[in-house]
Protein backbone atom coordinates (compact mmCIF):
# COMPACT_ATOMS: atom_id res chain seq x y z
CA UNK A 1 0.00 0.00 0.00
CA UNK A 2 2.76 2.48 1.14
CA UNK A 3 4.86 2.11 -2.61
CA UNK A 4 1.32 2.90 -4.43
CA UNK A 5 0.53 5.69 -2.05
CA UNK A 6 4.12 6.81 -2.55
CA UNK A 7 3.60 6.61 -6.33
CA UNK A 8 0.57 8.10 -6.43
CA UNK A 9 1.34 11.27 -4.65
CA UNK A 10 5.02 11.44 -6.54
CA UNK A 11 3.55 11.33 -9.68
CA UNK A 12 0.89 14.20 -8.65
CA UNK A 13 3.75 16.65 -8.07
CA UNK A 14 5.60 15.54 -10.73
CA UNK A 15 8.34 14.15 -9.01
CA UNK A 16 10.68 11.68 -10.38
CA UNK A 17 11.46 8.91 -7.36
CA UNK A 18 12.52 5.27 -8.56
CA UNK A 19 10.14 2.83 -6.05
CA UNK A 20 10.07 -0.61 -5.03
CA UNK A 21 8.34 -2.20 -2.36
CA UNK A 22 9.44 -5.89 -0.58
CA UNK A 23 8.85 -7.72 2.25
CA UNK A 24 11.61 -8.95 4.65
CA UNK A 25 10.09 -12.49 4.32
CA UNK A 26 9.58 -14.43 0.98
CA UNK A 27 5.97 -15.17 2.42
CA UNK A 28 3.92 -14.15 -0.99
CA UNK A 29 6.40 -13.31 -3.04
CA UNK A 30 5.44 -12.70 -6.67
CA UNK A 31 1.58 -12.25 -5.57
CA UNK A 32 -0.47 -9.25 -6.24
CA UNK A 33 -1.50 -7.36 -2.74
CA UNK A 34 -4.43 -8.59 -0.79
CA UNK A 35 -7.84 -8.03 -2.33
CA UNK A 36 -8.68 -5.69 0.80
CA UNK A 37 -5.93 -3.70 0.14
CA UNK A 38 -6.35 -3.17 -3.06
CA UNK A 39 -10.06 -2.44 -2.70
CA UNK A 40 -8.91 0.04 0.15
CA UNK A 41 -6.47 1.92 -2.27
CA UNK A 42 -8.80 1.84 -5.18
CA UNK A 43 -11.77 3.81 -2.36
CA UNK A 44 -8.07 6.33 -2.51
CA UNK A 45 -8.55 6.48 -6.16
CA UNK A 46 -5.27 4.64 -6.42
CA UNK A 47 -4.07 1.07 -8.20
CA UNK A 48 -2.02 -1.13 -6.89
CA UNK A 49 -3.23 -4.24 -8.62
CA UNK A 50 0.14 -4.34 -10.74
CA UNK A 51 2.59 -4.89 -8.09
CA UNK A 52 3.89 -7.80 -6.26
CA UNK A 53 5.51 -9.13 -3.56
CA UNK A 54 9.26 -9.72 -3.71
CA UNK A 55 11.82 -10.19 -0.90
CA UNK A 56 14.08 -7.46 0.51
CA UNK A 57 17.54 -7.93 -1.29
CA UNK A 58 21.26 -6.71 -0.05
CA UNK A 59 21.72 -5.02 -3.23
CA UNK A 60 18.27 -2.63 -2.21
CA UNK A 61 21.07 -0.77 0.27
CA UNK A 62 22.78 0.19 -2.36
CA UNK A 63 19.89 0.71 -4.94
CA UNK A 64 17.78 3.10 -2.98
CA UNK A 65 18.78 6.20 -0.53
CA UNK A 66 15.54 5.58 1.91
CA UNK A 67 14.52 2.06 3.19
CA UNK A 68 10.94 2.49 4.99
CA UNK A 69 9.82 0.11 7.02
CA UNK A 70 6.31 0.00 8.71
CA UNK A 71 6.53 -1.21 11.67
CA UNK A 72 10.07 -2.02 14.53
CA UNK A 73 10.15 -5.79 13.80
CA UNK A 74 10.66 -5.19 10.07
CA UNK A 75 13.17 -2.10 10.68
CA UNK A 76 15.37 -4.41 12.96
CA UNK A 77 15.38 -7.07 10.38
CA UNK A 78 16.38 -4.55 7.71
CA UNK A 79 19.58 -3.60 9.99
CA UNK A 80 20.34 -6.95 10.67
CA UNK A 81 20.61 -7.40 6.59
CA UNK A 82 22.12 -4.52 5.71
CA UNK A 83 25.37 -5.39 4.22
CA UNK A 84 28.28 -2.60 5.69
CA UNK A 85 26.23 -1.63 8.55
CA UNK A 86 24.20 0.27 5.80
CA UNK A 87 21.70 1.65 7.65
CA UNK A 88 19.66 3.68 5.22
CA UNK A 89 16.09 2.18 6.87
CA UNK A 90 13.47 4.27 9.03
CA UNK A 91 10.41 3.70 10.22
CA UNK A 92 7.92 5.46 7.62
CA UNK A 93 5.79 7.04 10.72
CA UNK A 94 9.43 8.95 11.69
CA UNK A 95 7.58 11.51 8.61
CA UNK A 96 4.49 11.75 10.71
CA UNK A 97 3.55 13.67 13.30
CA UNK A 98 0.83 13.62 15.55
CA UNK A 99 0.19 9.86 16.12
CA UNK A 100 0.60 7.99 19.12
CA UNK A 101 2.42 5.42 17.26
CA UNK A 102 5.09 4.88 15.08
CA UNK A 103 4.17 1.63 13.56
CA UNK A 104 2.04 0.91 10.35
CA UNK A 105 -0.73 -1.40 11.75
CA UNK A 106 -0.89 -4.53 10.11
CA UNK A 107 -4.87 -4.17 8.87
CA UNK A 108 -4.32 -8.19 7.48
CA UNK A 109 -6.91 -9.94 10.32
CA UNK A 110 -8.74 -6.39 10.58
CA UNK A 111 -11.53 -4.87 8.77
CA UNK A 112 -12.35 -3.03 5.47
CA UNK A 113 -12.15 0.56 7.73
CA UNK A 114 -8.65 -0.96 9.29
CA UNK A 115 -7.40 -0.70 5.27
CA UNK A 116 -8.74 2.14 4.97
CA UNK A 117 -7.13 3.84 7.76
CA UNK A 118 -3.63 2.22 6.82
CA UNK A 119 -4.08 3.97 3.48
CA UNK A 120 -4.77 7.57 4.85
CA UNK A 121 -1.66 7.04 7.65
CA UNK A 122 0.25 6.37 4.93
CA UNK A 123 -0.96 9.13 2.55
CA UNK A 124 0.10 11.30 5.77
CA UNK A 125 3.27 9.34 5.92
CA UNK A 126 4.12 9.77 2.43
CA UNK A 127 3.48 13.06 1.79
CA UNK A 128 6.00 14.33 4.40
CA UNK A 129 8.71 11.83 2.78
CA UNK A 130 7.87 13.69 -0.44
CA UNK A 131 8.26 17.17 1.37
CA UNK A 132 11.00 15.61 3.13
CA UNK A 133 13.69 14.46 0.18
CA UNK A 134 12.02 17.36 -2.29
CA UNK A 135 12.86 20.04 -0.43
């Protein structure tokens, strides 16, 4: 949800960012997101229905400047992976302000309104990144 929000609002201000989202476990790799989240992001006027899962590499330290992760687990697994202590991962909700936590809820066993509020926390999220590395 996050690299479709990301892409969505990018493209809307015209700003050239190369994305890629992945997992830090192999659990679904190659599958399209969950039905619920895409259903969620398409209520955002968003599509994610192109992308799919794919592990978290080595060589994504090197590709990308900005690792997110969405919640601690996932940002301690990305330091534990990073190859020469490259520590370019942060938790997305570090952008955010105002929120009493700085994980990503997992909405997976929750509701359609659980999806819905991971999409707008991230569209929050997001946009600061934006204003963040745009500046």
């Amino acid at each position: 949800m996050a690299e479709g929000v990301m892409r969505h609002l990018a493209r809307e201000r015209g700003i050239n960012v190369e994305l890629d989202s992945a997992g830090t476990g192999n659990w679904h790799a190659g599958e399209a997101p969950d039905h619920r989240a895409q259903a969620a992001m398409r209520r955002g006027s968003i599509d994610i229905s192109d992308l799919r899962a794919r592990q978290v590499r080595p060589t994504d330290f090197e590709r990308f400047d900005l690792l997110l992760a969405m919640d601690a687990d996932n940002l301690k697994e990305l330091h534990r992976i990073a190859p020469n202590n490259a520590h370019r991962a942060v938790l997305i909700m570090d952008y955010a302000s105002g929120h009493a936590s700085k994980e990503v809820p997992d909405p997976y066993y929750g509701s359609d309104a659980d999806f819905d509020a991971v999409r707008d926390q991230l569209m929050e999220a997001c946009t600061r990144v934006l204003d963040t590395i745009h500046e």
